[in-house]
N, C-alpha and C. Protein backbone atom coordinates (compact mmCIF):
# COMPACT_ATOMS: atom_id res chain seq x y z
N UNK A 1 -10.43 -4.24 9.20
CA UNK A 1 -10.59 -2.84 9.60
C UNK A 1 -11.87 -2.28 9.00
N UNK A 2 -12.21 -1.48 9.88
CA UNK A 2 -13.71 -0.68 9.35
C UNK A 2 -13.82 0.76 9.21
N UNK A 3 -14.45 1.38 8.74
CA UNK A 3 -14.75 2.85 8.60
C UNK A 3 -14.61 3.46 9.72
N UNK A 4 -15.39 3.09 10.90
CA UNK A 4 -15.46 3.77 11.82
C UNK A 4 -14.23 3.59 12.57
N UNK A 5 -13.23 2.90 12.63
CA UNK A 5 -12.24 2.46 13.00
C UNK A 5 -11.23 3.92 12.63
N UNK A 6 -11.34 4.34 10.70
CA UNK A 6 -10.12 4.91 10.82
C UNK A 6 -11.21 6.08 11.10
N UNK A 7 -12.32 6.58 10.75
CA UNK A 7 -12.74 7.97 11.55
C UNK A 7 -12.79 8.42 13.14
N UNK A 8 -12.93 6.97 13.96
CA UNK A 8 -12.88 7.06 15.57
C UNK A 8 -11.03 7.05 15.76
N UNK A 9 -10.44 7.30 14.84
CA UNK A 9 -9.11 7.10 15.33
C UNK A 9 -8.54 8.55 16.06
N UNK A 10 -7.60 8.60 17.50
CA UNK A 10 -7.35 10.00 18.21
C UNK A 10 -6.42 10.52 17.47
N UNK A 11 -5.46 10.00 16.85
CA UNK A 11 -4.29 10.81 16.27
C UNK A 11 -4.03 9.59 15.28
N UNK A 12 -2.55 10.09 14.38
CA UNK A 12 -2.06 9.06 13.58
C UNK A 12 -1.49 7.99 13.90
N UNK A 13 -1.24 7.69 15.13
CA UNK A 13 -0.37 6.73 15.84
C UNK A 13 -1.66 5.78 16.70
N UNK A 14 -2.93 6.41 16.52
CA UNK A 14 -3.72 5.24 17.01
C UNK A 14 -3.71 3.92 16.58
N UNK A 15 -3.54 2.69 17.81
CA UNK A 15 -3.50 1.61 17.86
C UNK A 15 -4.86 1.12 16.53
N UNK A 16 -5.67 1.51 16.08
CA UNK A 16 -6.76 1.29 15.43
C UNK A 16 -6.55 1.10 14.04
N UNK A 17 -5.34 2.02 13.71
CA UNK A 17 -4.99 2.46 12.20
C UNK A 17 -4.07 0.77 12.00
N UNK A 18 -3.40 0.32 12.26
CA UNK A 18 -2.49 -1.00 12.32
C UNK A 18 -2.85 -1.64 11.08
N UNK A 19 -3.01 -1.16 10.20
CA UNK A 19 -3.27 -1.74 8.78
C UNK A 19 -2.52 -1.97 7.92
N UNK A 20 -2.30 -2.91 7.18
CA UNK A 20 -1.14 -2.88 6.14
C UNK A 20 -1.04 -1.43 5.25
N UNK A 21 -2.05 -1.14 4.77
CA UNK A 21 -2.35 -0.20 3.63
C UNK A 21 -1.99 1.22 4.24
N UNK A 22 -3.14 1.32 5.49
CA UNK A 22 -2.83 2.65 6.05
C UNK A 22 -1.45 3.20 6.54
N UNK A 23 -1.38 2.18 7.48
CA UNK A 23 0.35 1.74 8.15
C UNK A 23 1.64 2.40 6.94
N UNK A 24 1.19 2.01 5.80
CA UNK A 24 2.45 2.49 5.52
C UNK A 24 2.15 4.01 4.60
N UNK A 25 1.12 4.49 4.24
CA UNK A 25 0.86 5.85 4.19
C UNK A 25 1.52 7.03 4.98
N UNK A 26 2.12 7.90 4.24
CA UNK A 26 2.79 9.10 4.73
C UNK A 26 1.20 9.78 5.68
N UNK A 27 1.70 10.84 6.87
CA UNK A 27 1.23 11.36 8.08
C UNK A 27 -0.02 12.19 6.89
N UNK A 28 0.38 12.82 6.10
CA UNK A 28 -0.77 13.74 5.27
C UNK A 28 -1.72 12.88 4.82
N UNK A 29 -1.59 11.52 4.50
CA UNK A 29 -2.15 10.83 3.24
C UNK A 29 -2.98 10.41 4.39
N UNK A 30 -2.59 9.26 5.66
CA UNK A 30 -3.08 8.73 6.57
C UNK A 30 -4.11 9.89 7.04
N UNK A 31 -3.93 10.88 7.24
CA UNK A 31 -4.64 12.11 8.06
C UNK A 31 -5.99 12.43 6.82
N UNK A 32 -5.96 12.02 5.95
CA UNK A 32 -6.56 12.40 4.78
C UNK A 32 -7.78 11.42 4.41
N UNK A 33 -7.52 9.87 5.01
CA UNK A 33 -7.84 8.84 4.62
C UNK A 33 -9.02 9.22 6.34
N UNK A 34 -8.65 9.38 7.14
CA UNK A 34 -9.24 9.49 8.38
C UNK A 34 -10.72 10.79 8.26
N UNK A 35 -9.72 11.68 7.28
CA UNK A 35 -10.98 12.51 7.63
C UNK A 35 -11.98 11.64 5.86
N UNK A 36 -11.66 10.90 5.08
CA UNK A 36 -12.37 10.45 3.91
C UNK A 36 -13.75 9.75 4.81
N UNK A 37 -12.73 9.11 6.14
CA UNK A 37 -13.60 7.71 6.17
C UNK A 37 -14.57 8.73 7.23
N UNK A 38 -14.61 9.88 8.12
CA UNK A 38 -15.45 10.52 8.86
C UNK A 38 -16.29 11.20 7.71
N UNK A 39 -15.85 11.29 6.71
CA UNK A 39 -17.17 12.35 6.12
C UNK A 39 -18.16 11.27 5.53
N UNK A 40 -17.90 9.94 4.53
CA UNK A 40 -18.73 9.03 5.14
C UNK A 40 -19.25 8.81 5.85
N UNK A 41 -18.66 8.91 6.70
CA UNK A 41 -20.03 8.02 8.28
C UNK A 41 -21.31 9.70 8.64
N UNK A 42 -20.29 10.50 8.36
CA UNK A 42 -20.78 11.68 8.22
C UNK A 42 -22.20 11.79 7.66
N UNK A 43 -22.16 11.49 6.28
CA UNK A 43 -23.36 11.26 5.38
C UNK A 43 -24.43 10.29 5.69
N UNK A 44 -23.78 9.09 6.16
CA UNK A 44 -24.87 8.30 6.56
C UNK A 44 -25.44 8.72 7.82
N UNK A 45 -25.20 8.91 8.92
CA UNK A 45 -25.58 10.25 10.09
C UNK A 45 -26.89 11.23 9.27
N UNK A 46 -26.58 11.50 8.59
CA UNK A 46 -27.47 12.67 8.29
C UNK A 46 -28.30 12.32 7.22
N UNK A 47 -28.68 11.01 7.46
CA UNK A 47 -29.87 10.47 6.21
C UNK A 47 -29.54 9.98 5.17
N UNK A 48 -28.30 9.80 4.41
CA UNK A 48 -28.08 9.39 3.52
C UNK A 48 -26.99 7.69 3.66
N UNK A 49 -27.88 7.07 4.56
CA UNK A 49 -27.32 5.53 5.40
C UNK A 49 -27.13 4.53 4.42
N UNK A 50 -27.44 4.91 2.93
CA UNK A 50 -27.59 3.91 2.09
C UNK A 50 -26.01 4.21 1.29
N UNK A 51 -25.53 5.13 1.49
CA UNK A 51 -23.81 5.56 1.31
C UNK A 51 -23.13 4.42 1.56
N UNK A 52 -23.48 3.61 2.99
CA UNK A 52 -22.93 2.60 3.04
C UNK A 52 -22.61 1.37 2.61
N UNK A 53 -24.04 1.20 1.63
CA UNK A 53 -24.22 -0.63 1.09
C UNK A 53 -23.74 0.51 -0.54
N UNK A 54 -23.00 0.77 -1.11
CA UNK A 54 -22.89 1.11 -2.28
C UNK A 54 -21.64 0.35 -2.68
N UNK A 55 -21.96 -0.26 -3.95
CA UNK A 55 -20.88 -1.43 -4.39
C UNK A 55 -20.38 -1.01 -5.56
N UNK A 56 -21.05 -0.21 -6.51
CA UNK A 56 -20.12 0.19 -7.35
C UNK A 56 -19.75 1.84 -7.23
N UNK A 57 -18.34 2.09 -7.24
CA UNK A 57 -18.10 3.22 -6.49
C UNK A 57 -17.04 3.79 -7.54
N UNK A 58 -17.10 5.35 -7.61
CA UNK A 58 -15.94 5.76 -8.21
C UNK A 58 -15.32 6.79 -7.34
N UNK A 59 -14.31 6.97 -7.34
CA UNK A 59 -12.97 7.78 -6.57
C UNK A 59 -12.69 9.12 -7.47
N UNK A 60 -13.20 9.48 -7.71
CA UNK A 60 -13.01 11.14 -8.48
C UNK A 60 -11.55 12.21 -7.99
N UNK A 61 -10.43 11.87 -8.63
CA UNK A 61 -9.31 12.86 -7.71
C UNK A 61 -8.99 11.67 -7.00
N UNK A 62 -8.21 10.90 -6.89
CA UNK A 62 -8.04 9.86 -5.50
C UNK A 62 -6.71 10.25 -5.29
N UNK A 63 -5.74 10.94 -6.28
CA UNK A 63 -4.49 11.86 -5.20
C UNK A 63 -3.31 10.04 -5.02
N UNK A 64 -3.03 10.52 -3.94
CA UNK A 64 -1.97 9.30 -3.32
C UNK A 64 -3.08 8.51 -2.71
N UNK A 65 -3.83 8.20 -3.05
CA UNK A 65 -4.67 6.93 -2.45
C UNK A 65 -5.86 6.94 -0.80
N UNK A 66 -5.45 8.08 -0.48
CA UNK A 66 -6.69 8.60 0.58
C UNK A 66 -7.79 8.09 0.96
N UNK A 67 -8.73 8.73 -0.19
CA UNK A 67 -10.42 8.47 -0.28
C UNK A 67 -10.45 7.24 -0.91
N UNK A 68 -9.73 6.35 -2.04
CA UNK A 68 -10.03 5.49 -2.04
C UNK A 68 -9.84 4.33 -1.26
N UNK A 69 -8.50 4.49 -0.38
CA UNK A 69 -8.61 3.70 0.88
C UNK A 69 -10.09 3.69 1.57
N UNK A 70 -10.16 4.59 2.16
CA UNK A 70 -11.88 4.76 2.45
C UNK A 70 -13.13 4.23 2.08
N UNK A 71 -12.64 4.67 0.48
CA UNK A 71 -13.62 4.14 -0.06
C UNK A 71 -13.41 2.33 -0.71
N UNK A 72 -12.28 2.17 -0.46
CA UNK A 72 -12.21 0.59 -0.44
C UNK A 72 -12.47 -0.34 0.90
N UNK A 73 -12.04 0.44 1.88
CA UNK A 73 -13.09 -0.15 3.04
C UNK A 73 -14.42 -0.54 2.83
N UNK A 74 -15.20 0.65 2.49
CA UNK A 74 -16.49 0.73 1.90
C UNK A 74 -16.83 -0.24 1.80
N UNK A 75 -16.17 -1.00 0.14
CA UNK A 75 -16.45 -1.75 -0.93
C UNK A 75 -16.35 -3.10 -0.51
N UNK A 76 -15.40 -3.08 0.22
CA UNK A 76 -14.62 -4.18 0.96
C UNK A 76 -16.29 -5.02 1.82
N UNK A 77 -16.39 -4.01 2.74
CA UNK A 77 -17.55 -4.38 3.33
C UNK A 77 -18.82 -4.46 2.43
N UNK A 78 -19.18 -3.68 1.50
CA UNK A 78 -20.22 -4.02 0.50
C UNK A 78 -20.28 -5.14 -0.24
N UNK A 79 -18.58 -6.10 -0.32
CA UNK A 79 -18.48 -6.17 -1.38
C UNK A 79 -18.59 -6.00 -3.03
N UNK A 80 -18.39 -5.08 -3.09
CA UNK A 80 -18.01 -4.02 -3.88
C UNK A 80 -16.44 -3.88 -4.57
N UNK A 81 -16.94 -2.81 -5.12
CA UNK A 81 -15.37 -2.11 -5.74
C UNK A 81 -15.63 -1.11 -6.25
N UNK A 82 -14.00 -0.37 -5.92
CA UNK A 82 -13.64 1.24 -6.41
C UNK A 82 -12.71 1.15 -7.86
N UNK A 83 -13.06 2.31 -8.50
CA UNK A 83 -12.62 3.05 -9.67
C UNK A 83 -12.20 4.24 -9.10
N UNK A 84 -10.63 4.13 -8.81
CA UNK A 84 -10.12 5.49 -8.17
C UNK A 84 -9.72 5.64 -9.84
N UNK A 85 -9.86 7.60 -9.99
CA UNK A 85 -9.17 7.93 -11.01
C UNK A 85 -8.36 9.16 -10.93
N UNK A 86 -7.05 8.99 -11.55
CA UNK A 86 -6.42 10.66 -11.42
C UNK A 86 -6.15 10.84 -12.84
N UNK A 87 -5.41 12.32 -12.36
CA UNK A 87 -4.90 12.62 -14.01
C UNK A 87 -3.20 12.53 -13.70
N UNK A 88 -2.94 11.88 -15.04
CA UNK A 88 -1.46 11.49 -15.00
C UNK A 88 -0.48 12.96 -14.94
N UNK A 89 -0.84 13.87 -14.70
CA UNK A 89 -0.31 14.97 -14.72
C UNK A 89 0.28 15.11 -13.10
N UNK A 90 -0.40 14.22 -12.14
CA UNK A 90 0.16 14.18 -10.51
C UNK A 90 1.17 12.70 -10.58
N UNK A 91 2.53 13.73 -10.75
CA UNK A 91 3.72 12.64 -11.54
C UNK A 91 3.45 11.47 -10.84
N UNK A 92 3.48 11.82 -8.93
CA UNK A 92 4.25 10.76 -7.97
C UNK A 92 2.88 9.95 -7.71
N UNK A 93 1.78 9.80 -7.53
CA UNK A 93 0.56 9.72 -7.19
C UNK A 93 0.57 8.37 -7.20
N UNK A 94 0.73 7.41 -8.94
CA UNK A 94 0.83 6.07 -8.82
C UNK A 94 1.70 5.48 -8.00
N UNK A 95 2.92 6.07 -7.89
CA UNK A 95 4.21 5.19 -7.19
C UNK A 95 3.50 5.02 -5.48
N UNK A 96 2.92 6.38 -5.20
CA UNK A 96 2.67 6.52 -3.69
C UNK A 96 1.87 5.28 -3.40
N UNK A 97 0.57 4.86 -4.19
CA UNK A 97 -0.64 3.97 -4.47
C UNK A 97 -0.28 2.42 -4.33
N UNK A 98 1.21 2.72 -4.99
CA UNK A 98 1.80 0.89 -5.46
C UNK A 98 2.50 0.74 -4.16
N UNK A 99 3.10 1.99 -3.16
CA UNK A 99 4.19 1.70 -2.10
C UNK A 99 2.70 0.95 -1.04
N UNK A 100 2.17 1.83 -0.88
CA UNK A 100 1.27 1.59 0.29
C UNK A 100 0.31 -0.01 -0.05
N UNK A 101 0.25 -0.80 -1.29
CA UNK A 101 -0.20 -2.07 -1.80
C UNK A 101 -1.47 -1.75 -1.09
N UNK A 102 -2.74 -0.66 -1.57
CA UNK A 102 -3.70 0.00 -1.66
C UNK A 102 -4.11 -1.48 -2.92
N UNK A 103 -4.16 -1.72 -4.28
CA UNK A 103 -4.76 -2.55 -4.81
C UNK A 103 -4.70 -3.68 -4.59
N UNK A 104 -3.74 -4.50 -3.81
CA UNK A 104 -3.45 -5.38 -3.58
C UNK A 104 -4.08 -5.79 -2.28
N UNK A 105 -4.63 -5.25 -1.73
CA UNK A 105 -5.28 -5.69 -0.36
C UNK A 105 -6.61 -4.99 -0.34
N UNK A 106 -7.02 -3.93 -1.18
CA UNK A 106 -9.07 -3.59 -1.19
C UNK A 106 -8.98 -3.67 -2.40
N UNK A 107 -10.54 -4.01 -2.85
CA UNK A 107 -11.07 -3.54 -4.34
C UNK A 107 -11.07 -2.81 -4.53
N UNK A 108 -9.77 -2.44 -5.07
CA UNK A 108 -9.25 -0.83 -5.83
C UNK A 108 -8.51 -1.29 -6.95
N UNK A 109 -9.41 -0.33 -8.05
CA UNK A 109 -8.43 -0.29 -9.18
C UNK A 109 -8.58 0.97 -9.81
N UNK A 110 -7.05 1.43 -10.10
CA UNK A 110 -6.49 2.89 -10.45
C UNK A 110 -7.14 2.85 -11.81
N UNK A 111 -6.94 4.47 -12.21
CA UNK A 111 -6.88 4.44 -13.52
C UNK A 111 -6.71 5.78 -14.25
N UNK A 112 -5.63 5.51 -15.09
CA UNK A 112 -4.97 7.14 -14.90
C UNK A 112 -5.12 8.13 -16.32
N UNK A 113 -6.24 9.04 -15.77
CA UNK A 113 -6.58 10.00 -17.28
C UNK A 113 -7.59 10.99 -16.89
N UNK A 114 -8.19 11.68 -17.84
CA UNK A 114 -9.15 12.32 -17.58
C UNK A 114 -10.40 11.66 -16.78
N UNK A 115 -10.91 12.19 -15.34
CA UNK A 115 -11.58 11.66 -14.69
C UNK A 115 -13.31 12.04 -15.19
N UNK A 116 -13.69 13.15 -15.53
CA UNK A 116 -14.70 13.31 -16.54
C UNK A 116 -14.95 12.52 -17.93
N UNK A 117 -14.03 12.14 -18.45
CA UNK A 117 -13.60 11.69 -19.66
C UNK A 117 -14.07 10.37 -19.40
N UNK A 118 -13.58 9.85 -18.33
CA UNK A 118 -14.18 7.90 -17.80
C UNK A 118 -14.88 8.16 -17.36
N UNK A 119 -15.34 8.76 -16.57
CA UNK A 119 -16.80 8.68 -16.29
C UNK A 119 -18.22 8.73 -17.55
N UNK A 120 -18.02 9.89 -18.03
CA UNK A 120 -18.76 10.14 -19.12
C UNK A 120 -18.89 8.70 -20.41
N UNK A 121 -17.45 8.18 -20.47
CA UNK A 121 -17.07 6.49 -21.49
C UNK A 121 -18.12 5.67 -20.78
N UNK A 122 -17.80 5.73 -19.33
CA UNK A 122 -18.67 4.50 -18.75
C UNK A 122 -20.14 4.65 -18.77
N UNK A 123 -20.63 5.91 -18.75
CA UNK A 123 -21.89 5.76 -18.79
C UNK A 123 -22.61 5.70 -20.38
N UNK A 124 -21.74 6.21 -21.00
CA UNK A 124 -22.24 5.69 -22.70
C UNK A 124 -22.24 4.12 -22.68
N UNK A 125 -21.69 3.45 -22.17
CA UNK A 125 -21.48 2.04 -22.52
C UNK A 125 -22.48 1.29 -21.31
N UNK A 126 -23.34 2.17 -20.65
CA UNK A 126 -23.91 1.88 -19.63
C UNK A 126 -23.70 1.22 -18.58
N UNK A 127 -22.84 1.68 -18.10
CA UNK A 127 -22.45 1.57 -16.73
C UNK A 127 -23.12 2.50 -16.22
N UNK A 128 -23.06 1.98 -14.41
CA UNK A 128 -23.77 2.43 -13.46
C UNK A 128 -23.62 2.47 -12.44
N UNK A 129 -23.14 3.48 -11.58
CA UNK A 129 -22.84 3.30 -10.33
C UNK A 129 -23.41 4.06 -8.73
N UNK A 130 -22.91 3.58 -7.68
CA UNK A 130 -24.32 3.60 -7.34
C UNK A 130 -23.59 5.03 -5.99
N UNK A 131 -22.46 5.35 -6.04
CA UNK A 131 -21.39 6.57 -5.21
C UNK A 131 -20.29 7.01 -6.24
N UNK A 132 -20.34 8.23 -6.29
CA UNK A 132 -19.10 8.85 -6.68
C UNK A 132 -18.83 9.93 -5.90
N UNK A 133 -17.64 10.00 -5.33
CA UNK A 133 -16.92 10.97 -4.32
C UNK A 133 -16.11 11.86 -5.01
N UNK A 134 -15.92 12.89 -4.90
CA UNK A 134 -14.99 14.27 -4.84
C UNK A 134 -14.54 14.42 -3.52
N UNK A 135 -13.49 13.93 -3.17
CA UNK A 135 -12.83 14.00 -1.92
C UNK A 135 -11.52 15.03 -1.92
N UNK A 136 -11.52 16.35 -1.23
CA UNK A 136 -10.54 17.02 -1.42
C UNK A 136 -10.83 17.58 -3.21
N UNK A 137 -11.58 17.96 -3.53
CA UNK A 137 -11.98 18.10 -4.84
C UNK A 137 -11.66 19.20 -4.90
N UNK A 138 -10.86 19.76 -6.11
CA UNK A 138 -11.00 20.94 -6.98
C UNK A 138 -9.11 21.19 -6.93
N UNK A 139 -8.70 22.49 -6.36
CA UNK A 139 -9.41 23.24 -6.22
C UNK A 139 -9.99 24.02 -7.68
N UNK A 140 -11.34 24.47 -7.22
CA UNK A 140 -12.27 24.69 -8.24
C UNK A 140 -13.04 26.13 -7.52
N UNK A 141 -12.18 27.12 -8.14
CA UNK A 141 -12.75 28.18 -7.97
C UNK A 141 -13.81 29.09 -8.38
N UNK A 142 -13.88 28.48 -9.49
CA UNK A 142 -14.79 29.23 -10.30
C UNK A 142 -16.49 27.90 -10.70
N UNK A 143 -16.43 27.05 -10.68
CA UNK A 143 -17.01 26.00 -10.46
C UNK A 143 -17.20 25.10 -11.64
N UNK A 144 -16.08 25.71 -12.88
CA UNK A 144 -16.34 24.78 -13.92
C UNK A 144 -15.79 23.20 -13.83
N UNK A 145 -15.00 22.95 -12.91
CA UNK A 145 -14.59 21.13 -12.65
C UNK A 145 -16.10 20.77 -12.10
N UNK A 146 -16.60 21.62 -11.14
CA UNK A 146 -17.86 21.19 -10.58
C UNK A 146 -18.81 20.56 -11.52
N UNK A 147 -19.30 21.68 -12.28
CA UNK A 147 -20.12 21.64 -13.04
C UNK A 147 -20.18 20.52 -14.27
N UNK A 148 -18.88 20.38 -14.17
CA UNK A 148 -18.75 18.78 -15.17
C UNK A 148 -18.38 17.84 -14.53
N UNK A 149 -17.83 17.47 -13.37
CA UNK A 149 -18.32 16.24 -12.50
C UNK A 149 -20.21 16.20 -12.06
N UNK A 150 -20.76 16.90 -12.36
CA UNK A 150 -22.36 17.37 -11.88
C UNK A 150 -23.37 16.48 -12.98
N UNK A 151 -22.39 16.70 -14.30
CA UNK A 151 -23.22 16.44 -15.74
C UNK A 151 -22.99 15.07 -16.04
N UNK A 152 -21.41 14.76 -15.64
CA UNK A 152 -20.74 13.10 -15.82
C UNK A 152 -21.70 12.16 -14.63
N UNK A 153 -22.00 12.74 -13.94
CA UNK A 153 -22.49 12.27 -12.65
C UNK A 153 -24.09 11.39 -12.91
N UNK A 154 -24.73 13.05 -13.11
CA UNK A 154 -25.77 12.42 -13.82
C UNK A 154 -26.39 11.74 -14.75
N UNK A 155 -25.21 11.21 -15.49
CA UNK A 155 -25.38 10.54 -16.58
C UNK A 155 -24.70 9.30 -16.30
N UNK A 156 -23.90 9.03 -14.96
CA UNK A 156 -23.58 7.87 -14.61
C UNK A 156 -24.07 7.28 -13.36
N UNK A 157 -24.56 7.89 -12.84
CA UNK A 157 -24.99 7.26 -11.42
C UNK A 157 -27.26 6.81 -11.57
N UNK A 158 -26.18 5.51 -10.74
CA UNK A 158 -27.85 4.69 -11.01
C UNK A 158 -29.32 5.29 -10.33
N UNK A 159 -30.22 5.13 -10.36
CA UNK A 159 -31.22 5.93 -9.43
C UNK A 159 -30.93 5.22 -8.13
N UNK A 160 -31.09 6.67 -7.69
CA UNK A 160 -30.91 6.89 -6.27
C UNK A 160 -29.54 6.19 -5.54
N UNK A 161 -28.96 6.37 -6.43
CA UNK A 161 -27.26 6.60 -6.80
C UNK A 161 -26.53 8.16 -5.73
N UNK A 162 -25.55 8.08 -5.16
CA UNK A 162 -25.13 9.73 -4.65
C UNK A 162 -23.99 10.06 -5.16
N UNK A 163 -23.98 11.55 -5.37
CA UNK A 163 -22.64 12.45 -5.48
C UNK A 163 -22.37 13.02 -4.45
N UNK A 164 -21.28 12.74 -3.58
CA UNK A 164 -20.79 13.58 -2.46
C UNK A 164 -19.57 13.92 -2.88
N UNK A 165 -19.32 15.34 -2.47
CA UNK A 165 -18.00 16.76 -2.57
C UNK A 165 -18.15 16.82 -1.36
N UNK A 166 -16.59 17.13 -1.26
CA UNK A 166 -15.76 17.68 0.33
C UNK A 166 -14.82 18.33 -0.26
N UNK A 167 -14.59 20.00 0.51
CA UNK A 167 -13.12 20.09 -0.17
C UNK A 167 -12.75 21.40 0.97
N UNK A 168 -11.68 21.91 0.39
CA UNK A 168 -11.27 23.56 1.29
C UNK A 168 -12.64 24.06 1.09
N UNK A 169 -12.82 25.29 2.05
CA UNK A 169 -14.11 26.11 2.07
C UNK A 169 -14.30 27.03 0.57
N UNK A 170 -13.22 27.67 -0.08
CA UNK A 170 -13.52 28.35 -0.94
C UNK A 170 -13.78 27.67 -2.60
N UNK A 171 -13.16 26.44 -2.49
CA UNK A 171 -13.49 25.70 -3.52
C UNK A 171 -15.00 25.18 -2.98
N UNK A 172 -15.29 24.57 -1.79
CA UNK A 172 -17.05 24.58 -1.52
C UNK A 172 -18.17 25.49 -1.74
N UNK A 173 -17.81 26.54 -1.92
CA UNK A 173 -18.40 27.93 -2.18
C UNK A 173 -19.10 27.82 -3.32
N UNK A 174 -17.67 27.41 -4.25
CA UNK A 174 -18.49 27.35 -5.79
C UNK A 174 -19.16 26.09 -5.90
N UNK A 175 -18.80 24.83 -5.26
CA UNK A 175 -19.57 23.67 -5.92
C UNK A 175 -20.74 24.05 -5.30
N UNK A 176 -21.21 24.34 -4.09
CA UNK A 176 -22.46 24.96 -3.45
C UNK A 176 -23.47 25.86 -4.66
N UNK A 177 -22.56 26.46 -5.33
CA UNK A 177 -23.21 27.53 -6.24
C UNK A 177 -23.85 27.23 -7.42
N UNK A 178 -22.71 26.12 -7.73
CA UNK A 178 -23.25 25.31 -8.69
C UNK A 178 -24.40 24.08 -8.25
N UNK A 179 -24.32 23.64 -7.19
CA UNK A 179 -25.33 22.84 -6.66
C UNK A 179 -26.40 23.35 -6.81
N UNK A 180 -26.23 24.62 -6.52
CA UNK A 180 -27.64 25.08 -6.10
C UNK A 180 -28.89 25.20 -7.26
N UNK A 181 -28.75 25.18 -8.25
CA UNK A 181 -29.26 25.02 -9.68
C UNK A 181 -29.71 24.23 -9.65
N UNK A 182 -29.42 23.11 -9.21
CA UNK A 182 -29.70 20.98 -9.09
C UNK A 182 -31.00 21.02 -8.08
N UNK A 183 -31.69 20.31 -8.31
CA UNK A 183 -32.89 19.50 -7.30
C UNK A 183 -31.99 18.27 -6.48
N UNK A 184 -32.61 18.11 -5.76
CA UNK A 184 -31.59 17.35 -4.87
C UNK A 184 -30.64 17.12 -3.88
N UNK A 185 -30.19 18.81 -3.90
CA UNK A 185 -29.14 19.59 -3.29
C UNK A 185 -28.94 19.64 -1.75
N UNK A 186 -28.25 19.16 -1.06
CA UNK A 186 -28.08 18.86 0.52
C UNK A 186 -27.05 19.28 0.23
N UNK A 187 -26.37 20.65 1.83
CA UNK A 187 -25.15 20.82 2.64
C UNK A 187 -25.04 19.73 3.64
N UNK A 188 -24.66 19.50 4.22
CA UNK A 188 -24.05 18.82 5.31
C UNK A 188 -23.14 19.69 6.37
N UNK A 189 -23.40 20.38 7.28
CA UNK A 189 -22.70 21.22 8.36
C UNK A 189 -21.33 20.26 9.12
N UNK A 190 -20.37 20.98 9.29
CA UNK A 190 -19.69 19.93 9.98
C UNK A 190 -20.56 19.34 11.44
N UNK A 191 -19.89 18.56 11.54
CA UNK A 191 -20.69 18.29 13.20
C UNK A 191 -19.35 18.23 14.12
N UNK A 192 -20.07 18.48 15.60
CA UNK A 192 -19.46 18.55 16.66
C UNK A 192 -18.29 16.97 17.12
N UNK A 193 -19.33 16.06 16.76
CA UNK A 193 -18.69 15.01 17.36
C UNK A 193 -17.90 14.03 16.72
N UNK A 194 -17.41 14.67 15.62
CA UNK A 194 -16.46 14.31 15.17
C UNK A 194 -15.37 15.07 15.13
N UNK A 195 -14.10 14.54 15.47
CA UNK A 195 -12.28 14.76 16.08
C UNK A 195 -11.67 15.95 15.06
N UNK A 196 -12.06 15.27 13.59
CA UNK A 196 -11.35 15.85 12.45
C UNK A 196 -11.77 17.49 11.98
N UNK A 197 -11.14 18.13 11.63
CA UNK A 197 -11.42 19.01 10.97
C UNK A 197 -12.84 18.74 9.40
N UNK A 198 -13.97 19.29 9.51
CA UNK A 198 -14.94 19.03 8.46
C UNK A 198 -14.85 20.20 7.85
N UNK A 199 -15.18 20.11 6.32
CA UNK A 199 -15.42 21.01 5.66
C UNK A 199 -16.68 20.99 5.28
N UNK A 200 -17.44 21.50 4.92
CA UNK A 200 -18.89 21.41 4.41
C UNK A 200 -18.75 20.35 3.15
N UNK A 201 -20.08 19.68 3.51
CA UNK A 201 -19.64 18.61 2.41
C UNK A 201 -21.41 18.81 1.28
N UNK A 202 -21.70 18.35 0.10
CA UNK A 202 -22.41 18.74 -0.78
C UNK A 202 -23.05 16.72 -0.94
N UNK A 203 -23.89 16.63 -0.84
CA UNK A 203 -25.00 15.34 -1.40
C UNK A 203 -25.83 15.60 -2.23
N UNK A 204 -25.73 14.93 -3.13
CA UNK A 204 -26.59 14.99 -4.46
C UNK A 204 -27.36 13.65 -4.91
N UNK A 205 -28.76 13.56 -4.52
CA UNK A 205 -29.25 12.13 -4.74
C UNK A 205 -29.69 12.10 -6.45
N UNK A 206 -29.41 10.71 -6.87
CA UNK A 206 -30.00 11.10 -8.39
C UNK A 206 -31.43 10.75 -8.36
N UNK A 207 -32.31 11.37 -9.29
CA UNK A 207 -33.60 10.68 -9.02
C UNK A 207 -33.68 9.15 -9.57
């Protein structure tokens, strides 16, 4: 299965989705994973085509397993791999991750704690990666989650490395606000020809 596969998909019951992983994802999670894998293709559409060959990847928020499905497609095809991370405070999140055998079939591996906190570890120890997603990110009203996924970011992502945010419009408001301070700073408009509902999405190249 490919990216464009679950973003060209018409509804949840498209013949396209037939995946072990997706297949057994609840209607929200599946619907979630569809619009992950359109705002990808999304980005590469609009100049940022190198989204695609990115092999070391982190999952910022990965929830019940969504964006990193997505983003294990990705990886899958990069050969690559994802670092989905949550905070153990979203009780059901792992169980949902282990039902759907999300690690067991893409390069995905969970990891459950402060997602600033690992990011920030990995880049002291120099690590480097070359995508980190905020998918469904926040909500972050005021823009301080922003602003410290912004700082972890830049201190972990390799040159010419990206940060892409997607989220509700009013949590976009603020990461926008906070973007806007940054060099680098791309909106992304939804576009027409894609099925899904878009939210404005935020690209951040590192230098």
């Amino acid at each position: 299965m490919e990216l464009s596969e679950v973003a060209g998909a018409y509804d949840l019951d498209d013949p396209r989705l037939a995946q072990p992983v997706i297949g057994s994802m609840d209607n929200m999670t599946r619907y979630c994973a569809m619009l992950a894998a359109s705002r990808l293709l999304a980005c590469a559409r609009a100049g940022y085509s190198d989204v695609l060959k990115a092999r070391k990847i982190i999952d910022f928020g990965t929830g019940s397993g969504a964006s990193a499905f997505s983003l294990g497609l990705l990886a899958q095809q990069s050969r690559g791999s994802v670092d989905a991370l949550e905070l153990n405070t979203n009780l059901d999140w792992a169980e949902k991750i282990e039902q759907t055998g999300l690690t067991r079939h893409l390069p995905v591996r969970v990891h459950d704690g402060d997602g600033l906190q690992w990011i920030s570890s990995r880049a002291q120890e120099g690590e480097r990666y070359d995508l980190i997603a905020g998918c469904w990110f926040g909500p972050d009203y005021t823009g301080d989650l922003a602003r410290g996924l912004l700082t972890a970011s830049q201190q972990a992502l390799a040159s010419g490395g990206l940060l892409i945010v997607y989220s509700d419009l009013p949590t976009m408001k603020s990461v926008q606000n906070v973007c806007n301070e940054e060099p680098g700073y791309h909106l992304i408009e939804g576009q027409k020809d894609v099925r899904l509902y878009e939210p404005d999405m935020v690209v951040i190249r590192q230098p």
